[in-house]
PDB file of N, CA and C in Angstrom:
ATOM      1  N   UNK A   1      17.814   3.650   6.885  1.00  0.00           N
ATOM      2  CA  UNK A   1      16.799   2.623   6.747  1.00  0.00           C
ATOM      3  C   UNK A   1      15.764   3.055   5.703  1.00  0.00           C
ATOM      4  N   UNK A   2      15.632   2.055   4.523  1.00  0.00           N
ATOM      5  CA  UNK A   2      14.605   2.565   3.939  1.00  0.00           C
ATOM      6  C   UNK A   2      12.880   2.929   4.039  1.00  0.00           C
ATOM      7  N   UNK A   3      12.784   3.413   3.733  1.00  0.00           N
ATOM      8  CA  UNK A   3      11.839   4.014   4.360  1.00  0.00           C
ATOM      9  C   UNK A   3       9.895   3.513   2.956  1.00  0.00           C
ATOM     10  N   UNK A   4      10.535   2.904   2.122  1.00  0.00           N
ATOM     11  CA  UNK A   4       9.838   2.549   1.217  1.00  0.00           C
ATOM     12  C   UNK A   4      10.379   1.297   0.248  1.00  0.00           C
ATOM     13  N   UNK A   5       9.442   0.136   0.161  1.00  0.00           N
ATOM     14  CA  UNK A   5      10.149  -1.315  -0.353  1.00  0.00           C
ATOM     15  C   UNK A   5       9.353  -1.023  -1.483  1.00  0.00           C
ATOM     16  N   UNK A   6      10.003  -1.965  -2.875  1.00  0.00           N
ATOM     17  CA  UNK A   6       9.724  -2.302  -4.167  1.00  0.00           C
ATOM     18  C   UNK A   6       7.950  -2.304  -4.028  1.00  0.00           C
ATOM     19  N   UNK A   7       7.040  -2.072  -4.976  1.00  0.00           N
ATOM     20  CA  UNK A   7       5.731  -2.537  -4.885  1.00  0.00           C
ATOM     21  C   UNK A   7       5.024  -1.219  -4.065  1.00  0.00           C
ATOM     22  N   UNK A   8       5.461  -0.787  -3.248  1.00  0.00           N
ATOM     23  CA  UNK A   8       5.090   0.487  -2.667  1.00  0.00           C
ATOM     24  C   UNK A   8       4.155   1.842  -3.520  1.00  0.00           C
ATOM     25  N   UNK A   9       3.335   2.129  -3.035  1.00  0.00           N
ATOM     26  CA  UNK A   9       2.726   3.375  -3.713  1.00  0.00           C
ATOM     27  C   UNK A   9       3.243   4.302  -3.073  1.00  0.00           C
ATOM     28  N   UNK A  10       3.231   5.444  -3.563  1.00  0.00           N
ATOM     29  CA  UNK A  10       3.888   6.505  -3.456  1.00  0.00           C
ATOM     30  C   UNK A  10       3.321   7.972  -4.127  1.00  0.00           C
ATOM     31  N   UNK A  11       3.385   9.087  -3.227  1.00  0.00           N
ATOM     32  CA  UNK A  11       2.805  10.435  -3.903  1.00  0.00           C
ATOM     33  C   UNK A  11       3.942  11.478  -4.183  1.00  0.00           C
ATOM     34  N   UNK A  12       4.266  11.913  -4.936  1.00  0.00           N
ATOM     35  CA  UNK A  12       5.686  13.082  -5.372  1.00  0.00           C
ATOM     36  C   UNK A  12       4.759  14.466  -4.771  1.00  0.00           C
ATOM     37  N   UNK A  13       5.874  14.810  -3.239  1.00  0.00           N
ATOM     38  CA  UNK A  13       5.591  16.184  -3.225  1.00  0.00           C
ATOM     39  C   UNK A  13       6.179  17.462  -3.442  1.00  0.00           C
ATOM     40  N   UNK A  14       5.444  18.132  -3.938  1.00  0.00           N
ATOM     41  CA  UNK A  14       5.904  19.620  -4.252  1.00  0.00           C
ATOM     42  C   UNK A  14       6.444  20.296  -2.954  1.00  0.00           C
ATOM     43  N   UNK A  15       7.923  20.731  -2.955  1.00  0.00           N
ATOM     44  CA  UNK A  15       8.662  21.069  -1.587  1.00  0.00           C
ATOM     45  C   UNK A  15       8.402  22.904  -2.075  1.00  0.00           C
ATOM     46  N   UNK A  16       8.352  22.767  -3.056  1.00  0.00           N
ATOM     47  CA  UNK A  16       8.747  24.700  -3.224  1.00  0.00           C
ATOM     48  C   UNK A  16       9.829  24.965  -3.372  1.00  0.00           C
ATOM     49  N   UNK A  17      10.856  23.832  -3.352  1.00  0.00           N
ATOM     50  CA  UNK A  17      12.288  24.518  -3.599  1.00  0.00           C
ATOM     51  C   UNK A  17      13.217  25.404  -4.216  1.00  0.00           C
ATOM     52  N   UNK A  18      13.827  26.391  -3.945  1.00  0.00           N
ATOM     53  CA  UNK A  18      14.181  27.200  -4.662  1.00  0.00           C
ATOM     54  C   UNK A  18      15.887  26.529  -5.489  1.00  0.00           C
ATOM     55  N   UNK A  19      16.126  26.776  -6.645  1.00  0.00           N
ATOM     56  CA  UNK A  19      17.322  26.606  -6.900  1.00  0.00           C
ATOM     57  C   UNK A  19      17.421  25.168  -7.574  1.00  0.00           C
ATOM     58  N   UNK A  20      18.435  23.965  -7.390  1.00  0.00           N
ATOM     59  CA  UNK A  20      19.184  23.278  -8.209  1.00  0.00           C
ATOM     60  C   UNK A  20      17.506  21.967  -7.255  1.00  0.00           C
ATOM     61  N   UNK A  21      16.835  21.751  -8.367  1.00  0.00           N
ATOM     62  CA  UNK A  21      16.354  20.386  -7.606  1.00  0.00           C
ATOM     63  C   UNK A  21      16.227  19.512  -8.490  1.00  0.00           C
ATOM     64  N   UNK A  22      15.780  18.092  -8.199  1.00  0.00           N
ATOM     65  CA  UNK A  22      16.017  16.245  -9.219  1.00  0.00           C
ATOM     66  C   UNK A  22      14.663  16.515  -9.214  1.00  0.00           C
ATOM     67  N   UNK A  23      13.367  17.504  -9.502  1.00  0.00           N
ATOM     68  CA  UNK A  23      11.794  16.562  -9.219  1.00  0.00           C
ATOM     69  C   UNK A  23      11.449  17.719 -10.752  1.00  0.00           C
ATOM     70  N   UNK A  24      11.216  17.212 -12.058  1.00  0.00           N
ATOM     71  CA  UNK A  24      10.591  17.880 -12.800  1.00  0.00           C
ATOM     72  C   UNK A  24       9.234  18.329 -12.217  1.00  0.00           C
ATOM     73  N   UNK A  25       8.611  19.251 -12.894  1.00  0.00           N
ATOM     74  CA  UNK A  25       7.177  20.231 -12.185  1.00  0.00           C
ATOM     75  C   UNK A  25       5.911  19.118 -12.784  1.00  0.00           C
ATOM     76  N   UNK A  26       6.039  18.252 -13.691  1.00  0.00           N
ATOM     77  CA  UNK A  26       5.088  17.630 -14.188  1.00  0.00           C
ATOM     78  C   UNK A  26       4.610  16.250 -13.391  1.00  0.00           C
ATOM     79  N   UNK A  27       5.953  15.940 -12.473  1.00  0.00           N
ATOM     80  CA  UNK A  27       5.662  14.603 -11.970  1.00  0.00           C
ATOM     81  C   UNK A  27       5.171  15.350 -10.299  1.00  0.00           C
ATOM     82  N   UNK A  28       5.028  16.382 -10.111  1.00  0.00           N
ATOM     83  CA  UNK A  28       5.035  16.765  -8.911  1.00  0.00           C
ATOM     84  C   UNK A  28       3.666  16.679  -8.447  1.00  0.00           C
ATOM     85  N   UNK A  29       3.085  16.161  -7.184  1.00  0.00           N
ATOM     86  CA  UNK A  29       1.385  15.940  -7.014  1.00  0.00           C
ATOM     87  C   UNK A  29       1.546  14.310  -7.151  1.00  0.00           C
ATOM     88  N   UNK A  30       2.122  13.894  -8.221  1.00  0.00           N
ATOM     89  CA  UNK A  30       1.506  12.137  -8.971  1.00  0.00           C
ATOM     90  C   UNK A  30       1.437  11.397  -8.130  1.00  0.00           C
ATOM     91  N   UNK A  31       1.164  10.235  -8.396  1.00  0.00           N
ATOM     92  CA  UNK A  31       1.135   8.947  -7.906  1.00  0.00           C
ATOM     93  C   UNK A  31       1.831   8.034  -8.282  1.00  0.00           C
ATOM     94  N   UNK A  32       2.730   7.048  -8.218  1.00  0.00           N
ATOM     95  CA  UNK A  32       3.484   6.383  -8.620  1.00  0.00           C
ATOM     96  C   UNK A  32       3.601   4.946  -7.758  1.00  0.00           C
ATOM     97  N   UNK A  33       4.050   3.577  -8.301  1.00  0.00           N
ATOM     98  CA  UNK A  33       4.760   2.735  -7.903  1.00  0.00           C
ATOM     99  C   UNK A  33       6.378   2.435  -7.576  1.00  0.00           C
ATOM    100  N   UNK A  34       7.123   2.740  -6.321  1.00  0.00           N
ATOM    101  CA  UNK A  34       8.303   2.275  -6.019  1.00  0.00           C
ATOM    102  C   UNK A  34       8.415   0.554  -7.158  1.00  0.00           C
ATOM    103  N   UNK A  35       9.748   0.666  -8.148  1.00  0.00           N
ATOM    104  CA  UNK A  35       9.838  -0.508  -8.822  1.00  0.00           C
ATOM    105  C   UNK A  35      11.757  -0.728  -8.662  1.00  0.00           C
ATOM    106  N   UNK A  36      12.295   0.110  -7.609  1.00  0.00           N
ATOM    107  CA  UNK A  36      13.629  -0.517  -7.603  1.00  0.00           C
ATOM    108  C   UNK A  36      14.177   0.565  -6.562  1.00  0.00           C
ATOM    109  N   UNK A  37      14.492   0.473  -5.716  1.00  0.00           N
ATOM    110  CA  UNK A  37      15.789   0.720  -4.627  1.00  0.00           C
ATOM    111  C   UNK A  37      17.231   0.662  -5.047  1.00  0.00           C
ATOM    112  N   UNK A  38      17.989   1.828  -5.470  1.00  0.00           N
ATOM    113  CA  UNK A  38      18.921   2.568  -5.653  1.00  0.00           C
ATOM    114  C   UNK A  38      20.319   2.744  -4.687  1.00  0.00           C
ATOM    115  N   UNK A  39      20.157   3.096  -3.498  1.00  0.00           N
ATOM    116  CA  UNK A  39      20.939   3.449  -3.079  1.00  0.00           C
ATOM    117  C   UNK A  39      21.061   4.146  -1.632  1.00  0.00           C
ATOM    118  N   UNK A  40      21.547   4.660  -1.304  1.00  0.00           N
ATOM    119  CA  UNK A  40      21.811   5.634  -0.662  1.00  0.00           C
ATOM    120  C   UNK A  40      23.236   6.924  -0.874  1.00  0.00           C
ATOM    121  N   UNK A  41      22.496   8.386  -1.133  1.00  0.00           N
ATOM    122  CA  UNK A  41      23.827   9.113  -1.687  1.00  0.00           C
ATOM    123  C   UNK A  41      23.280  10.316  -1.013  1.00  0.00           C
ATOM    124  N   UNK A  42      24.129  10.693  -1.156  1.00  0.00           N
ATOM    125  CA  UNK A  42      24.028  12.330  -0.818  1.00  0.00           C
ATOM    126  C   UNK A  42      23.300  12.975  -1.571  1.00  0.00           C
ATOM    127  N   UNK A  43      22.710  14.035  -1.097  1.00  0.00           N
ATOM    128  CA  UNK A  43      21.741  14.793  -1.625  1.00  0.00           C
ATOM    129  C   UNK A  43      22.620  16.007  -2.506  1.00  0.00           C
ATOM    130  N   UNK A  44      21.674  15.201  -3.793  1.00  0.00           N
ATOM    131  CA  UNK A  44      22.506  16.258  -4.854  1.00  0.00           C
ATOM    132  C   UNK A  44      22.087  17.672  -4.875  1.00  0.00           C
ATOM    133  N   UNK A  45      20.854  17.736  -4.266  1.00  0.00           N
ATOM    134  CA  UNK A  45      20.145  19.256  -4.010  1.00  0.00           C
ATOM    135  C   UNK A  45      21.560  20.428  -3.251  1.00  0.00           C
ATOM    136  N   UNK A  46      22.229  19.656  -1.859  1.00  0.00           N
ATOM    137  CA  UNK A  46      22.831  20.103  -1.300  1.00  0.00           C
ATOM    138  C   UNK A  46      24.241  20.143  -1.968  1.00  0.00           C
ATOM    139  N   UNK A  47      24.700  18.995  -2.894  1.00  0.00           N
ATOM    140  CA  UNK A  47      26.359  19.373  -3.654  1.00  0.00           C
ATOM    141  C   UNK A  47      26.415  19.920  -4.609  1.00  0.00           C
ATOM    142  N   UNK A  48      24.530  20.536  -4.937  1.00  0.00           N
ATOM    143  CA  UNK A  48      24.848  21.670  -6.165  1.00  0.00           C
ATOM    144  C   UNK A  48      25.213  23.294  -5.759  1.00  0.00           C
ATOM    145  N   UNK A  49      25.228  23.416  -4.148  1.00  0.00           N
ATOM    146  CA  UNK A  49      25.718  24.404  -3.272  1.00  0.00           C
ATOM    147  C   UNK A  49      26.720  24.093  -2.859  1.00  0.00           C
ATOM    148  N   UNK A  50      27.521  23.389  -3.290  1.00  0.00           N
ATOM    149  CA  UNK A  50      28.413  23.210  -1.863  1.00  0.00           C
ATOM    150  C   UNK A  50      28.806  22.661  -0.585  1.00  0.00           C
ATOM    151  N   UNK A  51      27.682  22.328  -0.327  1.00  0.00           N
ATOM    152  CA  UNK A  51      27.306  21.319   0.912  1.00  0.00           C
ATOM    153  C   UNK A  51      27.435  19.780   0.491  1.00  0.00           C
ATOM    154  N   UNK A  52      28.649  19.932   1.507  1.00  0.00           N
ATOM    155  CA  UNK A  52      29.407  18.660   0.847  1.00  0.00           C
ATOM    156  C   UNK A  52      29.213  17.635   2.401  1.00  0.00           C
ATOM    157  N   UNK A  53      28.466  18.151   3.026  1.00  0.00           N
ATOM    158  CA  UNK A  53      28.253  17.311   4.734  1.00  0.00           C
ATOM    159  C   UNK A  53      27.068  16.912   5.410  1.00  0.00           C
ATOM    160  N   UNK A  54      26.305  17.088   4.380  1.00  0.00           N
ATOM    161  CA  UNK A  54      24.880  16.332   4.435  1.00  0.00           C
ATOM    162  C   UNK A  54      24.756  15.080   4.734  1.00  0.00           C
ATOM    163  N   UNK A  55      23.645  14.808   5.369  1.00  0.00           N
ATOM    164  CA  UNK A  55      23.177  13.123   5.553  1.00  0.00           C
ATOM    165  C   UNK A  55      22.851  12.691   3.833  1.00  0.00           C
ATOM    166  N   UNK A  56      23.221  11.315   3.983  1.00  0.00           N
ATOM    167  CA  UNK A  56      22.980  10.855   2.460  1.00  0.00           C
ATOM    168  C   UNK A  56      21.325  10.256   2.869  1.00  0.00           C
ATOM    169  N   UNK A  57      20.571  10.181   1.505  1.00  0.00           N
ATOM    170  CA  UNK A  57      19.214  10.093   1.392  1.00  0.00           C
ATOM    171  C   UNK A  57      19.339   8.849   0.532  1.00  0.00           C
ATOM    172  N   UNK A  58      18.165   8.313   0.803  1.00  0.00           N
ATOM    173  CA  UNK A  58      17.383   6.883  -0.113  1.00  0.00           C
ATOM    174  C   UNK A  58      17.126   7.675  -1.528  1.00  0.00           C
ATOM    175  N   UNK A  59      17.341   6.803  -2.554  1.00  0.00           N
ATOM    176  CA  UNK A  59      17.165   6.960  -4.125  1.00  0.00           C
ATOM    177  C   UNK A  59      16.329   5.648  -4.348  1.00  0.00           C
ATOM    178  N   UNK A  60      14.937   6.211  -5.453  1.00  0.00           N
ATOM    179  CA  UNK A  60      13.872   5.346  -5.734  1.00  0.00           C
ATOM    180  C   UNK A  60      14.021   5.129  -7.301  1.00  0.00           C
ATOM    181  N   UNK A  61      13.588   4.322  -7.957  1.00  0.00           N
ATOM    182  CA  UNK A  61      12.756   4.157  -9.299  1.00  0.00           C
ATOM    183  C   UNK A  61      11.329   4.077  -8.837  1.00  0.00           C
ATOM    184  N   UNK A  62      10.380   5.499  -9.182  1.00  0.00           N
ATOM    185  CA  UNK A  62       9.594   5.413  -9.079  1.00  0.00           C
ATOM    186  C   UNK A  62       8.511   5.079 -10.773  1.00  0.00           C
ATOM    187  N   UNK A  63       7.825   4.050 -11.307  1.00  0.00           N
ATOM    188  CA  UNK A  63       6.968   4.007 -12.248  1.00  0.00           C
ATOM    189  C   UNK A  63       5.937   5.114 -11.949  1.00  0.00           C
ATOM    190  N   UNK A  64       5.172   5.751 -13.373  1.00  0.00           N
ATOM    191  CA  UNK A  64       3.926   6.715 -13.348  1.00  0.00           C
ATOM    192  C   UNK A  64       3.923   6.068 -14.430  1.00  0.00           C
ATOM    193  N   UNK A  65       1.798   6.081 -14.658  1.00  0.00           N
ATOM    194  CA  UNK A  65       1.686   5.431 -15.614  1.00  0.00           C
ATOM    195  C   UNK A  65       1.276   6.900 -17.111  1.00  0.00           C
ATOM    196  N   UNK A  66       1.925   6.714 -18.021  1.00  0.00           N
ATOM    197  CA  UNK A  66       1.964   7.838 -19.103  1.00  0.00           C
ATOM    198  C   UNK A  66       0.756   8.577 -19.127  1.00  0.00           C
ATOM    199  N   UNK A  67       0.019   7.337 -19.484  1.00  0.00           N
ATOM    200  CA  UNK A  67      -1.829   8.296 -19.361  1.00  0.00           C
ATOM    201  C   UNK A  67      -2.426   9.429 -18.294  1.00  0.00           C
ATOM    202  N   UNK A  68      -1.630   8.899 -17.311  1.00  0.00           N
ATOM    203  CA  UNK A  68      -2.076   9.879 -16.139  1.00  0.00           C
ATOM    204  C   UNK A  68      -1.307  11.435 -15.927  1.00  0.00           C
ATOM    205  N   UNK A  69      -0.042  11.212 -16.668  1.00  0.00           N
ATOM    206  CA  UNK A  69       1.131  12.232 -16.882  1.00  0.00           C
ATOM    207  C   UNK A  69       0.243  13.098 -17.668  1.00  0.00           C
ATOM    208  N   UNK A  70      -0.032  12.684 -18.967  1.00  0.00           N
ATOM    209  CA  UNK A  70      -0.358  13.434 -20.301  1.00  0.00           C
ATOM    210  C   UNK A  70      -1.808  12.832 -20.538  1.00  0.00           C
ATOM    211  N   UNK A  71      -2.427  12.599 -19.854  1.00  0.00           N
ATOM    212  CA  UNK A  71      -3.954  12.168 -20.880  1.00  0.00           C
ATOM    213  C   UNK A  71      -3.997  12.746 -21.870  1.00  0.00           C
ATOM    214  N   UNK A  72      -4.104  13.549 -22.511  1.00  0.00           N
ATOM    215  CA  UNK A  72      -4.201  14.415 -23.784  1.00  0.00           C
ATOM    216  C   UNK A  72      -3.423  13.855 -25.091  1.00  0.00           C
ATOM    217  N   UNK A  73      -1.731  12.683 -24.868  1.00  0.00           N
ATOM    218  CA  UNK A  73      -1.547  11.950 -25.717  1.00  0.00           C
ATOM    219  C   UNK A  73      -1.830  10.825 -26.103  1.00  0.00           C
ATOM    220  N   UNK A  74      -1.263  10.006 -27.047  1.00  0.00           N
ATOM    221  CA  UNK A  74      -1.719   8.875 -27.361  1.00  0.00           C
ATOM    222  C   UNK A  74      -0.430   7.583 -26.856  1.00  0.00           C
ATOM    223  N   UNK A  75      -1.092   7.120 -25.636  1.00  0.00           N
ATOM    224  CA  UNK A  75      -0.136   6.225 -25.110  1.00  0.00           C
ATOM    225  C   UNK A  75      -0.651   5.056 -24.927  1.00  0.00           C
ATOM    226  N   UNK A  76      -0.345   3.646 -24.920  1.00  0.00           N
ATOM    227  CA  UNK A  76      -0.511   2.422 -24.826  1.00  0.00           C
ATOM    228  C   UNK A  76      -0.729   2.489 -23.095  1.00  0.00           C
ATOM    229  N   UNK A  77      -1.903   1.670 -22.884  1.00  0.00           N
ATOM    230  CA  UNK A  77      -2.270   1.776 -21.518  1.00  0.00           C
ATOM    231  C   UNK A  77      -0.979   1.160 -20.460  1.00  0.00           C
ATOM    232  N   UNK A  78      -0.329   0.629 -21.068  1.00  0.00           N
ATOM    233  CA  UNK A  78       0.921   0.202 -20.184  1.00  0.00           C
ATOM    234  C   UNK A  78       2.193   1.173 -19.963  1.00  0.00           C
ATOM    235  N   UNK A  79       2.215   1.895 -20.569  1.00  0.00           N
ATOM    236  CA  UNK A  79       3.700   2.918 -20.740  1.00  0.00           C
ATOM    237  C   UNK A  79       3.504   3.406 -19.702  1.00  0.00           C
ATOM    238  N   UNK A  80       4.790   3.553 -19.195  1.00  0.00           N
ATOM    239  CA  UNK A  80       5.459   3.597 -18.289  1.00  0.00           C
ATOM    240  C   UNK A  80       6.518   4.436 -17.947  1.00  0.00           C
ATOM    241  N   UNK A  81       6.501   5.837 -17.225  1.00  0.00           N
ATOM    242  CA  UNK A  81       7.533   6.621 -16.971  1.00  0.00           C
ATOM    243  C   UNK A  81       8.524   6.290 -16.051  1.00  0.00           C
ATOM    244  N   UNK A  82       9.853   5.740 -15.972  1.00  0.00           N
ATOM    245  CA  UNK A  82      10.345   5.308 -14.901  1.00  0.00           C
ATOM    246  C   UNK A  82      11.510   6.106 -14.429  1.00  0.00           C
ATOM    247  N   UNK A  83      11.328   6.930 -13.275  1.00  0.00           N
ATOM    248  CA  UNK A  83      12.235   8.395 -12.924  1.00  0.00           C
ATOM    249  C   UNK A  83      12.823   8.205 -11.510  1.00  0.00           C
ATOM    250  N   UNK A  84      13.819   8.369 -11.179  1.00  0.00           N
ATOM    251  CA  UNK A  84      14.580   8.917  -9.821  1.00  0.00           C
ATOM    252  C   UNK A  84      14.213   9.056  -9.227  1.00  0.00           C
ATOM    253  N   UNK A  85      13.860   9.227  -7.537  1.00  0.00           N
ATOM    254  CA  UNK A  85      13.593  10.285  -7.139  1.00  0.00           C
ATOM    255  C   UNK A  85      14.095  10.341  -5.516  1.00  0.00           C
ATOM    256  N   UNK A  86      14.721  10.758  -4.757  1.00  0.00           N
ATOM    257  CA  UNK A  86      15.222  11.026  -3.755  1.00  0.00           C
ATOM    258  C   UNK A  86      13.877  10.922  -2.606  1.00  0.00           C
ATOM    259  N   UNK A  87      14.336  10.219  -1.581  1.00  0.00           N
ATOM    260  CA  UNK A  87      13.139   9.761  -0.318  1.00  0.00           C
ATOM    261  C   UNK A  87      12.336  11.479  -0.010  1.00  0.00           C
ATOM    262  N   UNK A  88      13.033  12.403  -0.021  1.00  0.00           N
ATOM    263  CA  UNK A  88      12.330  13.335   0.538  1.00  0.00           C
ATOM    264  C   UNK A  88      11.143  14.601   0.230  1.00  0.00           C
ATOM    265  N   UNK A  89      10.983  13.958  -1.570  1.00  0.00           N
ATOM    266  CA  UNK A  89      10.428  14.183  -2.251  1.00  0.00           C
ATOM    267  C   UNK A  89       9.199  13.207  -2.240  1.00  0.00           C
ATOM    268  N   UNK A  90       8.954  12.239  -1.489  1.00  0.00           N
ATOM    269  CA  UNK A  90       8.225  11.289  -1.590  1.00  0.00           C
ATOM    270  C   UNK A  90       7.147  10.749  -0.024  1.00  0.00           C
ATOM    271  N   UNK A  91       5.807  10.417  -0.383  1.00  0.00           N
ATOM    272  CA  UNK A  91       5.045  10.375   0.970  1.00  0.00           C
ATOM    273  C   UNK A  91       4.269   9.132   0.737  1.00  0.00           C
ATOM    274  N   UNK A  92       3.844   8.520   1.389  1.00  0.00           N
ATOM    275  CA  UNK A  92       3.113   7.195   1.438  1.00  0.00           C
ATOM    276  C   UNK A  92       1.889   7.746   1.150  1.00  0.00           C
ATOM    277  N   UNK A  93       1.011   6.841   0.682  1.00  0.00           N
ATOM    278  CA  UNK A  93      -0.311   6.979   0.226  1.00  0.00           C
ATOM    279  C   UNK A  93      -1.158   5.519   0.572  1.00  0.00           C
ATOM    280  N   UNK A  94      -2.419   5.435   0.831  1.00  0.00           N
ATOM    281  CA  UNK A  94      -2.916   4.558   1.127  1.00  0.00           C
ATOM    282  C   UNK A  94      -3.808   3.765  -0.006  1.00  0.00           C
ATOM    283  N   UNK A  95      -4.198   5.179  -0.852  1.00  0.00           N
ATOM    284  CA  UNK A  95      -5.247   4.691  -2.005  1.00  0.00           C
ATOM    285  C   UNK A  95      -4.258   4.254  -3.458  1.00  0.00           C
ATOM    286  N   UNK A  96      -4.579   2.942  -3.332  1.00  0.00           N
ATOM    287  CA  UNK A  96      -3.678   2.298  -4.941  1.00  0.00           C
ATOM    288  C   UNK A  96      -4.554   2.604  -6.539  1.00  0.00           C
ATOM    289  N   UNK A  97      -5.717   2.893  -5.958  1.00  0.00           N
ATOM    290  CA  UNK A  97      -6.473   2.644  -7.040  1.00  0.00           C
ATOM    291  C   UNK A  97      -5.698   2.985  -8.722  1.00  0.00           C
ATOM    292  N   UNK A  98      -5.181   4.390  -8.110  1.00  0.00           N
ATOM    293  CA  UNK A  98      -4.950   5.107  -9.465  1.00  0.00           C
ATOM    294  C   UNK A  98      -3.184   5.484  -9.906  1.00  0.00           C
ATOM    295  N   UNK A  99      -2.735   4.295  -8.870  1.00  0.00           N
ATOM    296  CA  UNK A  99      -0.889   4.114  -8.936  1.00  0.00           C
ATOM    297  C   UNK A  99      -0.747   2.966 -10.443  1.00  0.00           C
ATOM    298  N   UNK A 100       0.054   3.142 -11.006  1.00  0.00           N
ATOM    299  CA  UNK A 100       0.656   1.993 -11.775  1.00  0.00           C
ATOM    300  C   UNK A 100       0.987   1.110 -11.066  1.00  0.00           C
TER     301      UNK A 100
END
């Protein structure tokens, strides 16, 4: 059951994981908008070991808005990072203010 619908805000958390993981170090902390529901698959964390008997996990398109990634470049206030990201990497948030 998904656990997060389209329009949704959303915070990327830092797990500490050691080894094969889908969450670059830059989007980790952010804030983001859920903008598309994916799927459900197996966790690629676990079939880059071997572990081929895992529960399969929810897959997001999560939006970040560029400025907030990189303030320091020169981005059009609309750009838009739009990245992957597996449900368990991901936590509800209440404050929209500063989500795309």
């Amino acid at each position: 059951m998904m656990r997060f619908a389209v329009g949704d805000h959303v915070r990327v958390l830092a797990l500490g994981k050691k080894g094969h993981v889908r969450i670059p170090h830059y989007i980790r902390h952010q804030t983001g908008r859920v903008v598309n529901y994916c799927g459900t698959y197996l966790n690629p964390e676990d079939l880059a070991i071997g572990k081929t008997g895992g529960k399969a996990v929810d897959l997001y398109r999560v939006a970040f808005a560029q400025t907030t990634l990189w303030p320091d470049a020169d981005h059009a206030l609309h750009d838009r990072l739009i990245i992957e990201i597996y449900d368990h990497w991901l936590a509800p948030i209440e404050d929209t203010r500063h989500a795309p």
